[in-house]
Structure formats: C-alpha cells, structure tokens
PDB file of N, CA and C in Angstrom:
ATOM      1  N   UNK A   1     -22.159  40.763   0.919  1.00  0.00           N
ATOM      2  CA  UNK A   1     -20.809  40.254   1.017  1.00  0.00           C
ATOM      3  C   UNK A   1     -20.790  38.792   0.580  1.00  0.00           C
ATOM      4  N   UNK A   2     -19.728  38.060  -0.159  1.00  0.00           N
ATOM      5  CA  UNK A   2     -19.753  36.877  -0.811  1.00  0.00           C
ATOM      6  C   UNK A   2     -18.566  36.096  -0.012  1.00  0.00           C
ATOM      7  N   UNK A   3     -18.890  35.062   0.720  1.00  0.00           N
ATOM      8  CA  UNK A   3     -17.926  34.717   1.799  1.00  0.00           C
ATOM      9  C   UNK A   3     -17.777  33.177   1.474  1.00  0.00           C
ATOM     10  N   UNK A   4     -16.282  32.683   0.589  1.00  0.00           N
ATOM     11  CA  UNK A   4     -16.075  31.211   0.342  1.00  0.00           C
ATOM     12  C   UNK A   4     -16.306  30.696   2.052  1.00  0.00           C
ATOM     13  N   UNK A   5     -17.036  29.733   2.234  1.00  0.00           N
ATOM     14  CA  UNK A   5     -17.049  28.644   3.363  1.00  0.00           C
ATOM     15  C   UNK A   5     -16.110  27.805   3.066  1.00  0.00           C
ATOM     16  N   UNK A   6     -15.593  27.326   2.323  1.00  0.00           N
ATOM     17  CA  UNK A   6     -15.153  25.772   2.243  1.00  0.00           C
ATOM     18  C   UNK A   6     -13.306  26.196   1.791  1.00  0.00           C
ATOM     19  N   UNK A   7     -12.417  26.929   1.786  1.00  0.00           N
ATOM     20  CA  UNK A   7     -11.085  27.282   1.557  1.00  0.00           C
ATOM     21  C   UNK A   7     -10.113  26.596   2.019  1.00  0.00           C
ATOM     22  N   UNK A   8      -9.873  25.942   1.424  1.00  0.00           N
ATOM     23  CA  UNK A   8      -8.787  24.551   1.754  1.00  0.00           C
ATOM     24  C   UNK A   8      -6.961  24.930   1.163  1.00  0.00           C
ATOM     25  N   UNK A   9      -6.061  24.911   2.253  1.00  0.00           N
ATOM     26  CA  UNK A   9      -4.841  25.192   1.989  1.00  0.00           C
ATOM     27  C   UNK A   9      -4.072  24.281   2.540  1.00  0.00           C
ATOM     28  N   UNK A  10      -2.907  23.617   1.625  1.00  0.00           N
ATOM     29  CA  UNK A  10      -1.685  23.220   2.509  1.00  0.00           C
ATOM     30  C   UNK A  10      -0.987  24.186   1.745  1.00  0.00           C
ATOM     31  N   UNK A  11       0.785  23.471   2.066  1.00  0.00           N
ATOM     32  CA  UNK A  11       1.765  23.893   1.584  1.00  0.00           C
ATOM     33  C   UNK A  11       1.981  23.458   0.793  1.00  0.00           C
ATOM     34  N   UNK A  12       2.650  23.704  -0.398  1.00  0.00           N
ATOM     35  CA  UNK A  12       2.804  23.334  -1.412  1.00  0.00           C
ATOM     36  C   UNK A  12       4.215  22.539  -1.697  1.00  0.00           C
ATOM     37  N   UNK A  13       5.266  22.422  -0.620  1.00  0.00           N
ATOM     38  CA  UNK A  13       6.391  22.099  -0.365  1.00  0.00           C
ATOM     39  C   UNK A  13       5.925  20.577   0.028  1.00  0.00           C
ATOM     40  N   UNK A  14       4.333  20.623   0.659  1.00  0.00           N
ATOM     41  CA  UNK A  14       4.312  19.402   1.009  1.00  0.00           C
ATOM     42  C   UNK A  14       4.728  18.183  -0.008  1.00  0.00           C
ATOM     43  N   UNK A  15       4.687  18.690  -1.601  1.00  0.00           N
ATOM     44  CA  UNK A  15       4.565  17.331  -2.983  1.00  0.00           C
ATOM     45  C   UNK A  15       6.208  17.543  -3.040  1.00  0.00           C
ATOM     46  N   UNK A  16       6.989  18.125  -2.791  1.00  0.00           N
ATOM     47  CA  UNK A  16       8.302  17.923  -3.048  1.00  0.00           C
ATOM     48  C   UNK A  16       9.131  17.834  -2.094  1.00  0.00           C
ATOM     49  N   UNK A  17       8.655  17.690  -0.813  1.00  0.00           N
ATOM     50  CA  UNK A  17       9.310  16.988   0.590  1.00  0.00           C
ATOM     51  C   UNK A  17       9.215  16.108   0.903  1.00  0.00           C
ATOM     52  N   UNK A  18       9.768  14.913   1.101  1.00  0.00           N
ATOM     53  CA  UNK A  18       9.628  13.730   1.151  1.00  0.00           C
ATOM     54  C   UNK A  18       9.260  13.426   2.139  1.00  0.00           C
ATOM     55  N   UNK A  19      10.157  14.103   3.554  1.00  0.00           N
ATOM     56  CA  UNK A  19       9.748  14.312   5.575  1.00  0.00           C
ATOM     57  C   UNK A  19       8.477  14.974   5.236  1.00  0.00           C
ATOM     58  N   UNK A  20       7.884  16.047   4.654  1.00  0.00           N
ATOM     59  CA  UNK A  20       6.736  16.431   5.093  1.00  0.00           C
ATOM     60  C   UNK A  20       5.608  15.335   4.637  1.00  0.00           C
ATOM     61  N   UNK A  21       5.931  14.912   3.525  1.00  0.00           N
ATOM     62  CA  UNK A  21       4.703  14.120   2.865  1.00  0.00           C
ATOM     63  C   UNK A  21       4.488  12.859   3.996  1.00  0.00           C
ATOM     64  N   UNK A  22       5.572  12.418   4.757  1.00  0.00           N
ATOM     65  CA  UNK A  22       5.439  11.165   5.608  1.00  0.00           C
ATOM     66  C   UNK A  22       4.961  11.743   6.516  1.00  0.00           C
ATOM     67  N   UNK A  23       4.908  12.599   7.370  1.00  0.00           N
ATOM     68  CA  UNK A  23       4.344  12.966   8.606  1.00  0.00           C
ATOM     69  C   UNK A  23       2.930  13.512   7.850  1.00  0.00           C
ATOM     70  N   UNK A  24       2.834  14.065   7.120  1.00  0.00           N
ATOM     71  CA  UNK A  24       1.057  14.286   6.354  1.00  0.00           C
ATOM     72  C   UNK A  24       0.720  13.074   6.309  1.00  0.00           C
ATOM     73  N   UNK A  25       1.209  12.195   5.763  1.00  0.00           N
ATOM     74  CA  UNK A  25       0.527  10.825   5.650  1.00  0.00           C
ATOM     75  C   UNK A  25       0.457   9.529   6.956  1.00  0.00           C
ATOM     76  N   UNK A  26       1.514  10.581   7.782  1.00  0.00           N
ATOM     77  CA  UNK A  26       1.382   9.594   9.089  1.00  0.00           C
ATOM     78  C   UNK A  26       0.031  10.161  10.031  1.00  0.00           C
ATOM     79  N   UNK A  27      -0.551  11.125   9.891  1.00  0.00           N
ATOM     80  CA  UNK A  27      -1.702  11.769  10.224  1.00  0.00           C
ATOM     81  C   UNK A  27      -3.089  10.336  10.165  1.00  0.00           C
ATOM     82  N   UNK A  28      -3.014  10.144   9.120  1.00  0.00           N
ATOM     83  CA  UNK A  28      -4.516   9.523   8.251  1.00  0.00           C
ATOM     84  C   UNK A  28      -4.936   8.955   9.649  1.00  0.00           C
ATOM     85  N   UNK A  29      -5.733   8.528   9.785  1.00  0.00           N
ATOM     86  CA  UNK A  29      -6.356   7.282  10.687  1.00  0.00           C
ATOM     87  C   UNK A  29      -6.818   6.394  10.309  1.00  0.00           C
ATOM     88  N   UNK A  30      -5.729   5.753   9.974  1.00  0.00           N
ATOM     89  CA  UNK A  30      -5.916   4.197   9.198  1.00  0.00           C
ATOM     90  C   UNK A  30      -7.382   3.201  10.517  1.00  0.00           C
ATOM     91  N   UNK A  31      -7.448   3.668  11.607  1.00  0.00           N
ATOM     92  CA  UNK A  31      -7.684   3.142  12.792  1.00  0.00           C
ATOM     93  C   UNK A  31      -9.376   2.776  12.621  1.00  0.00           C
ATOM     94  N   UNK A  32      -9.433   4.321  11.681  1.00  0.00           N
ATOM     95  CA  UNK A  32     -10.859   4.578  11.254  1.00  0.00           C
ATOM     96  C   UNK A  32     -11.162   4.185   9.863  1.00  0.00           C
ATOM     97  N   UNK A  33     -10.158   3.307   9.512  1.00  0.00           N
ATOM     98  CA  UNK A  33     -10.425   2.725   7.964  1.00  0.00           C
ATOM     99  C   UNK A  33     -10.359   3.812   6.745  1.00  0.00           C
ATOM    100  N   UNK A  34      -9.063   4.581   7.213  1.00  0.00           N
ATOM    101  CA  UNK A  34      -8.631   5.670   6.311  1.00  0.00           C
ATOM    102  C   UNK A  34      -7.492   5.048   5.680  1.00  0.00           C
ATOM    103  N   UNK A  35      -7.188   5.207   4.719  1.00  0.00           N
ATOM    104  CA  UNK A  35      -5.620   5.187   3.931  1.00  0.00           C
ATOM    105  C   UNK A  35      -5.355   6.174   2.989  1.00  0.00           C
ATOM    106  N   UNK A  36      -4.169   6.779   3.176  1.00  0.00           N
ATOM    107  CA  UNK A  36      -3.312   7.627   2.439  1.00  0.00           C
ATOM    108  C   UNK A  36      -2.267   7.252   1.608  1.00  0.00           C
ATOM    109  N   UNK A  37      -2.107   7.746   0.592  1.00  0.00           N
ATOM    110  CA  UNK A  37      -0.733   7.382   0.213  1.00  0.00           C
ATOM    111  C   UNK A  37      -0.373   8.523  -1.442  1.00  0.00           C
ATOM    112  N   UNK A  38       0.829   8.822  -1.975  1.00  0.00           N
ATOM    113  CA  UNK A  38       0.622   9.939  -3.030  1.00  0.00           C
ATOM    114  C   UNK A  38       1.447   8.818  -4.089  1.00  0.00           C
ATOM    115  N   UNK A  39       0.628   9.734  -5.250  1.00  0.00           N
ATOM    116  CA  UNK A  39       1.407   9.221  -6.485  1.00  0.00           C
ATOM    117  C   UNK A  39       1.146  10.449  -7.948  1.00  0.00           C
ATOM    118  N   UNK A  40       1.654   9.923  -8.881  1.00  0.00           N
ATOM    119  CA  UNK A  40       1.846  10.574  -9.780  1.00  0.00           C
ATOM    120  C   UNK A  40       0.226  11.309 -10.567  1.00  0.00           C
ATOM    121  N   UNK A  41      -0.178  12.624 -11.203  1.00  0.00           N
ATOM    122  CA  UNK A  41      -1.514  12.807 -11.391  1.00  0.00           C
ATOM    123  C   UNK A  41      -1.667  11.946 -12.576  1.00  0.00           C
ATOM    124  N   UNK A  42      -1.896  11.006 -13.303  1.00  0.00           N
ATOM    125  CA  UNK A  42      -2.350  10.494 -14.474  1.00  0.00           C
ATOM    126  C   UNK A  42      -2.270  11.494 -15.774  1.00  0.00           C
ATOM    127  N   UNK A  43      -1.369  11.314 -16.526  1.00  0.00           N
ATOM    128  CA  UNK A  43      -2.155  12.221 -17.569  1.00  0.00           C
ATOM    129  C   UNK A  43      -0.656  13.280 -17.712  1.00  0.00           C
ATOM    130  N   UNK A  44      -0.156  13.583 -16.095  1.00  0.00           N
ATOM    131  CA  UNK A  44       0.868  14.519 -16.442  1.00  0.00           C
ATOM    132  C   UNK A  44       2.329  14.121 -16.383  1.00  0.00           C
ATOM    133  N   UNK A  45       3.233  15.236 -16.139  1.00  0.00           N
ATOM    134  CA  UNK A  45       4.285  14.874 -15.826  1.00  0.00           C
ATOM    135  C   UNK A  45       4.946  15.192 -14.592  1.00  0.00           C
ATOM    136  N   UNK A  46       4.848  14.217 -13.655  1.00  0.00           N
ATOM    137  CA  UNK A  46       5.733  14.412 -12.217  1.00  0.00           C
ATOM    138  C   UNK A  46       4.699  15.018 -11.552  1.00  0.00           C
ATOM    139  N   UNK A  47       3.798  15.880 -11.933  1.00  0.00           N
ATOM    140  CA  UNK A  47       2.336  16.341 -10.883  1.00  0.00           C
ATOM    141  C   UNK A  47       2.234  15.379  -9.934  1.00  0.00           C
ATOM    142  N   UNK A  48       2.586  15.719  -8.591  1.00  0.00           N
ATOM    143  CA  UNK A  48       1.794  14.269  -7.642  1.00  0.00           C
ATOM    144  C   UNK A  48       0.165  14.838  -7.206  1.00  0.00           C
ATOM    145  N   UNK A  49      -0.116  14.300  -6.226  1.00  0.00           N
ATOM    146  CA  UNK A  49      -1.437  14.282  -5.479  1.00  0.00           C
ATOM    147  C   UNK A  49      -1.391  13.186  -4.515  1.00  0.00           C
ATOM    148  N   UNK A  50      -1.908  13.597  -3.341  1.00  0.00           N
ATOM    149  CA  UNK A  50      -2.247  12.635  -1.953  1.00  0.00           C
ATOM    150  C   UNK A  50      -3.540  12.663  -2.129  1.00  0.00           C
ATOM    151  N   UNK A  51      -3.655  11.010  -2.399  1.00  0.00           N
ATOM    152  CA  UNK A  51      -5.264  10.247  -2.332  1.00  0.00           C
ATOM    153  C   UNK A  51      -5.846   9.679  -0.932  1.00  0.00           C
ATOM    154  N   UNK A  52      -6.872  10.016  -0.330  1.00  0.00           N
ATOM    155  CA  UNK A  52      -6.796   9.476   0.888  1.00  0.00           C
ATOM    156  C   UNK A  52      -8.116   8.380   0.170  1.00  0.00           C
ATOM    157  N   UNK A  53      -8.338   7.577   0.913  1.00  0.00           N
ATOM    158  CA  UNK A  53      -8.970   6.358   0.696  1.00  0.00           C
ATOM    159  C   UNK A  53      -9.994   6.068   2.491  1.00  0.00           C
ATOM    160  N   UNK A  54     -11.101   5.854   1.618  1.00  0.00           N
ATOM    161  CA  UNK A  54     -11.972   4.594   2.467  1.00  0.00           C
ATOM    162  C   UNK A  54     -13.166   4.096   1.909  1.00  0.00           C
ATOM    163  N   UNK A  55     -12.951   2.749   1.910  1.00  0.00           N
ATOM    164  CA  UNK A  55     -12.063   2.013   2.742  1.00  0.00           C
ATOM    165  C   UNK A  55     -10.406   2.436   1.473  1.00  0.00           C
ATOM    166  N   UNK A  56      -9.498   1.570   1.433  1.00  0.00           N
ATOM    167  CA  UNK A  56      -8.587   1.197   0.934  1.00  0.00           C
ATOM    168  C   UNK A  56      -9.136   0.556  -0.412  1.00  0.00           C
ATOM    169  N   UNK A  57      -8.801   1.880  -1.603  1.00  0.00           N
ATOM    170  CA  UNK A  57      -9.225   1.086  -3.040  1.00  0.00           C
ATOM    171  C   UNK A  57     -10.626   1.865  -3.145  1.00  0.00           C
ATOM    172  N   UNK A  58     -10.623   2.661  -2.661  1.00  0.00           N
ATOM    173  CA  UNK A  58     -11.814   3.918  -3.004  1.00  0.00           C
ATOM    174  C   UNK A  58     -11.763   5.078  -1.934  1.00  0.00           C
ATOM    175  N   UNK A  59     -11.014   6.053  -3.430  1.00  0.00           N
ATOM    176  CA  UNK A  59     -10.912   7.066  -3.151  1.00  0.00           C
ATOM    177  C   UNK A  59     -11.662   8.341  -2.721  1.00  0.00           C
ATOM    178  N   UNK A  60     -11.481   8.756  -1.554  1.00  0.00           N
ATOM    179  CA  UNK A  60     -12.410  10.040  -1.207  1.00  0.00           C
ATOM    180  C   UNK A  60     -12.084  11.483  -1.379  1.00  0.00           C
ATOM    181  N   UNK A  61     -10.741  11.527  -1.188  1.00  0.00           N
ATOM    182  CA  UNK A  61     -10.671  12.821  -1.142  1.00  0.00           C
ATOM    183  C   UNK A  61      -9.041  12.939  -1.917  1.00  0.00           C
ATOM    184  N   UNK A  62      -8.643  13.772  -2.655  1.00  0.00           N
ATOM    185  CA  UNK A  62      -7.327  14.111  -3.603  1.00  0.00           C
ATOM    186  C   UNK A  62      -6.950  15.546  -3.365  1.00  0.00           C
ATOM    187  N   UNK A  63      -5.654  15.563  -3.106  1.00  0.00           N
ATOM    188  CA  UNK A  63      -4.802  17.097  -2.683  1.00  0.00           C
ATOM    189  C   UNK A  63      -4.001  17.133  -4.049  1.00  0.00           C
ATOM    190  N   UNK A  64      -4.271  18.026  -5.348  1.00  0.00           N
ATOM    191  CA  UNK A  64      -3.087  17.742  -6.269  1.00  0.00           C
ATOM    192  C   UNK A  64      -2.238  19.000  -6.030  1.00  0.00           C
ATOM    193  N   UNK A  65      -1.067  18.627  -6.466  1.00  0.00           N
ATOM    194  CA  UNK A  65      -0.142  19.686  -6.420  1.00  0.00           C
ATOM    195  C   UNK A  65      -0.603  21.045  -7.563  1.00  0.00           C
ATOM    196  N   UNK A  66       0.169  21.991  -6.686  1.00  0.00           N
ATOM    197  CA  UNK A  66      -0.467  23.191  -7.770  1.00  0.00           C
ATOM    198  C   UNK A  66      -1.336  24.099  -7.508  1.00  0.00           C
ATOM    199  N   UNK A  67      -2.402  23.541  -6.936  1.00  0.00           N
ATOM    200  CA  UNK A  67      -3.738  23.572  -6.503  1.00  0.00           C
ATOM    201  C   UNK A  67      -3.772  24.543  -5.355  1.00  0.00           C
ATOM    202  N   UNK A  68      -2.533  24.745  -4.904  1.00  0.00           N
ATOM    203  CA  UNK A  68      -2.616  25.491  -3.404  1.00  0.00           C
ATOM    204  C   UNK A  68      -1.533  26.496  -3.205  1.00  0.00           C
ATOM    205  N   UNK A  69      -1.124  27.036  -4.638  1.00  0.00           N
ATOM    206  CA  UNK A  69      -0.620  28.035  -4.695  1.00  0.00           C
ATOM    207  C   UNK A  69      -1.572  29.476  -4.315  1.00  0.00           C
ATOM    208  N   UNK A  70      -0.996  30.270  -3.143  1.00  0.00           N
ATOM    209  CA  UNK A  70      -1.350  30.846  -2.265  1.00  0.00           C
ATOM    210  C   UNK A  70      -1.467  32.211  -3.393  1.00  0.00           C
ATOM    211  N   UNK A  71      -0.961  32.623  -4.398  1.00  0.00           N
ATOM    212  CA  UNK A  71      -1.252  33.687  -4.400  1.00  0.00           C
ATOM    213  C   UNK A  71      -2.347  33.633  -5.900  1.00  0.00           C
ATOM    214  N   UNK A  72      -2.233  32.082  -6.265  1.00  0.00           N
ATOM    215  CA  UNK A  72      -3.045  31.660  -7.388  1.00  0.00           C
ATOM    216  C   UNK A  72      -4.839  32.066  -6.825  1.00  0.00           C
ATOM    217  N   UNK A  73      -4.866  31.096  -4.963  1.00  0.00           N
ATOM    218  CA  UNK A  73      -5.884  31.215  -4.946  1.00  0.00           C
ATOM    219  C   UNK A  73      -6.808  32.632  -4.749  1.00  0.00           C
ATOM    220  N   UNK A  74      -5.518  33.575  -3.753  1.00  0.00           N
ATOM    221  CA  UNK A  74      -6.467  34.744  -4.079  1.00  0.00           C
ATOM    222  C   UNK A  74      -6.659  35.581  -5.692  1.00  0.00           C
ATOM    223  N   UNK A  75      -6.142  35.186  -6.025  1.00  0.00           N
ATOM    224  CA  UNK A  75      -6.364  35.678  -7.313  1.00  0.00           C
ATOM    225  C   UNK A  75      -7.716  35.320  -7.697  1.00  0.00           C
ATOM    226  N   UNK A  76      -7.747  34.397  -7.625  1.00  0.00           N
ATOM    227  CA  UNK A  76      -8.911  33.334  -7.895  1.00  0.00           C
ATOM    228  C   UNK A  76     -10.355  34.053  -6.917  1.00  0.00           C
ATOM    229  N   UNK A  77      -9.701  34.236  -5.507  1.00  0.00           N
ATOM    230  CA  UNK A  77     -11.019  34.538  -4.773  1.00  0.00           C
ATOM    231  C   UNK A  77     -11.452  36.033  -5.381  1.00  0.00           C
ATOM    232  N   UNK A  78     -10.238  36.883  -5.648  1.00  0.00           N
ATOM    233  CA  UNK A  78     -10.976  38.137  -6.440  1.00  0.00           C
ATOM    234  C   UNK A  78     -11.375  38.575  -7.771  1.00  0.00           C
ATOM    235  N   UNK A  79     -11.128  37.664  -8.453  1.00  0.00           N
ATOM    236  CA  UNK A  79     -11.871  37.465  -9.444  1.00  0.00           C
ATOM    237  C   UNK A  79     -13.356  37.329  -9.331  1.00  0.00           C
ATOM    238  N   UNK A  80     -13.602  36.371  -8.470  1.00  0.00           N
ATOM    239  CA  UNK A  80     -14.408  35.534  -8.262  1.00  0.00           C
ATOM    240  C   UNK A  80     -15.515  36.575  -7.338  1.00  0.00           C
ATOM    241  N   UNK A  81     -15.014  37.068  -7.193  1.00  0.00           N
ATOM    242  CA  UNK A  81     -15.592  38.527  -5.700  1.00  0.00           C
ATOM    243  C   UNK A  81     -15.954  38.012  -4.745  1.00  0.00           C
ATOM    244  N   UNK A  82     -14.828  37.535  -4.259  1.00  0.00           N
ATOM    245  CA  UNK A  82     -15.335  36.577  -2.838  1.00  0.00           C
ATOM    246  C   UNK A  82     -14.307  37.203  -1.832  1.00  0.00           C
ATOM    247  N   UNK A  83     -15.056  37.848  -0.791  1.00  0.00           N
ATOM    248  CA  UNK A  83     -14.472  39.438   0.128  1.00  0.00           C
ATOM    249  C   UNK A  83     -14.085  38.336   0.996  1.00  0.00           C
ATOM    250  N   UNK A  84     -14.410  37.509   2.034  1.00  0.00           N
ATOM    251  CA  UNK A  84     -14.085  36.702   2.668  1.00  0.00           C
ATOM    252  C   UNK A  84     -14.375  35.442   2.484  1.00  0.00           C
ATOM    253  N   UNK A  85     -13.124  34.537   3.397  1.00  0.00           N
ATOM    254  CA  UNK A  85     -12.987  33.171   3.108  1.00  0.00           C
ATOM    255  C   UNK A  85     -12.703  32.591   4.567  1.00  0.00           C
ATOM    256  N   UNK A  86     -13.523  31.468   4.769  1.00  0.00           N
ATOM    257  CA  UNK A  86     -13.243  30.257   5.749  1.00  0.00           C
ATOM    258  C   UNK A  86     -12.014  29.322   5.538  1.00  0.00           C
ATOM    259  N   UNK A  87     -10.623  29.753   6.155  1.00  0.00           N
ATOM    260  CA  UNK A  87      -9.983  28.685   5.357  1.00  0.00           C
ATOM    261  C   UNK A  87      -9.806  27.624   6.325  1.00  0.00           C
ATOM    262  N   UNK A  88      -9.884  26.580   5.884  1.00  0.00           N
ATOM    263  CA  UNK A  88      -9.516  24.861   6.676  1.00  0.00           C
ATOM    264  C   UNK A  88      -8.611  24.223   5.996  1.00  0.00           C
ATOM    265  N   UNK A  89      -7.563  23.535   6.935  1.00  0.00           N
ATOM    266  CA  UNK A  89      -6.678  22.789   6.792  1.00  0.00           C
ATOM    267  C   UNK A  89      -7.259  21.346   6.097  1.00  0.00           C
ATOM    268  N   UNK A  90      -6.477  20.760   5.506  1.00  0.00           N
ATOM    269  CA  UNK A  90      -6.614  19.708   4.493  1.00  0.00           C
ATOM    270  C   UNK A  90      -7.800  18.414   6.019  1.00  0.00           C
ATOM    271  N   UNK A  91      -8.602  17.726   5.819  1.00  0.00           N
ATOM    272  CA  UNK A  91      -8.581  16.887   6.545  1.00  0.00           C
ATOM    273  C   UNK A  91      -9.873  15.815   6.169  1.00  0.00           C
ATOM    274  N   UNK A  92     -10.337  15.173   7.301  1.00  0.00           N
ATOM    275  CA  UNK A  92     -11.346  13.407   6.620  1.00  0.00           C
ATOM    276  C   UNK A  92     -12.239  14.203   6.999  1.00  0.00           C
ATOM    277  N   UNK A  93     -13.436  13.414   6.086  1.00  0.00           N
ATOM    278  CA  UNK A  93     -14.988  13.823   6.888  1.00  0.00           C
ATOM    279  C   UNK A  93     -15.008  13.075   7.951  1.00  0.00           C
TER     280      UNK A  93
END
C-alpha cells in the first residue's frame, strides 16, 4: 500500500476572501518570530500565495493559490497510486 504522509489542504476561498485571509494570517505567531502576510505569485496574473516568514525577510513556507484544489489533488493522488493519505492542515514547524 502507498500512503502520502505529508497531504496538506486549505480552502481555496481562503486567496479570494479577504475575512478569511485575515483570521489565517491572524493565526501566525509573530510571538515566536513568525510573520505572515500574502501577495501576488511573481511571474503571474492575480495568483496570490501566503508567505510565512522567519525571521521576517526569509521565507519558510508558501501556500499558492490553486494548489489546493480538492479534486485536482486526488486526481493527482491516483495517478500517482497513492491508496492513502495523511492529510494536515496548513501550519509552522
């Protein structure tokens, strides 16, 4: 059996809600020398992505839009022949 560990999902409403993206980004723990904040993907058009940062000005981890279309990814996992998946919510190491 071929079992993804690592399956990472948000919503995808999160890049075009403005209330959701602030309460996602009111999450971070700046406390712990995290920073969040979203902007445009480089390169495209209107694509965003939430960059989380640490410290501030080096980036660790990127959510791009797109990326978490739900029926993209199983597609993806059966292609891929991956029978089960661990999925985890977006979050810091």
């Amino acid at each position: 059996m071929v079992i993804d560990a690592n399956l990472y999902w948000i919503p995808e409403q999160i890049f075009s809600d403005e209330a959701l993206m602030k309460q996602f980004l009111s999450e971070v723990p700046e406390r712990y020398d995290w920073h969040g904040h979203y902007e445009e993907v480089p390169g495209t058009s209107r694509k965003r992505q939430v960059v989380l940062e640490k410290p501030a000005g080096s980036p660790n981890l990127n959510y791009v839009q797109g990326d978490y279309v739900l029926e993209n990814m199983l597609k993806d996992l059966d292609e891929a022949g991956v029978e089960k998946a661990i999925l985890k919510v977006p979050g810091l190491p």
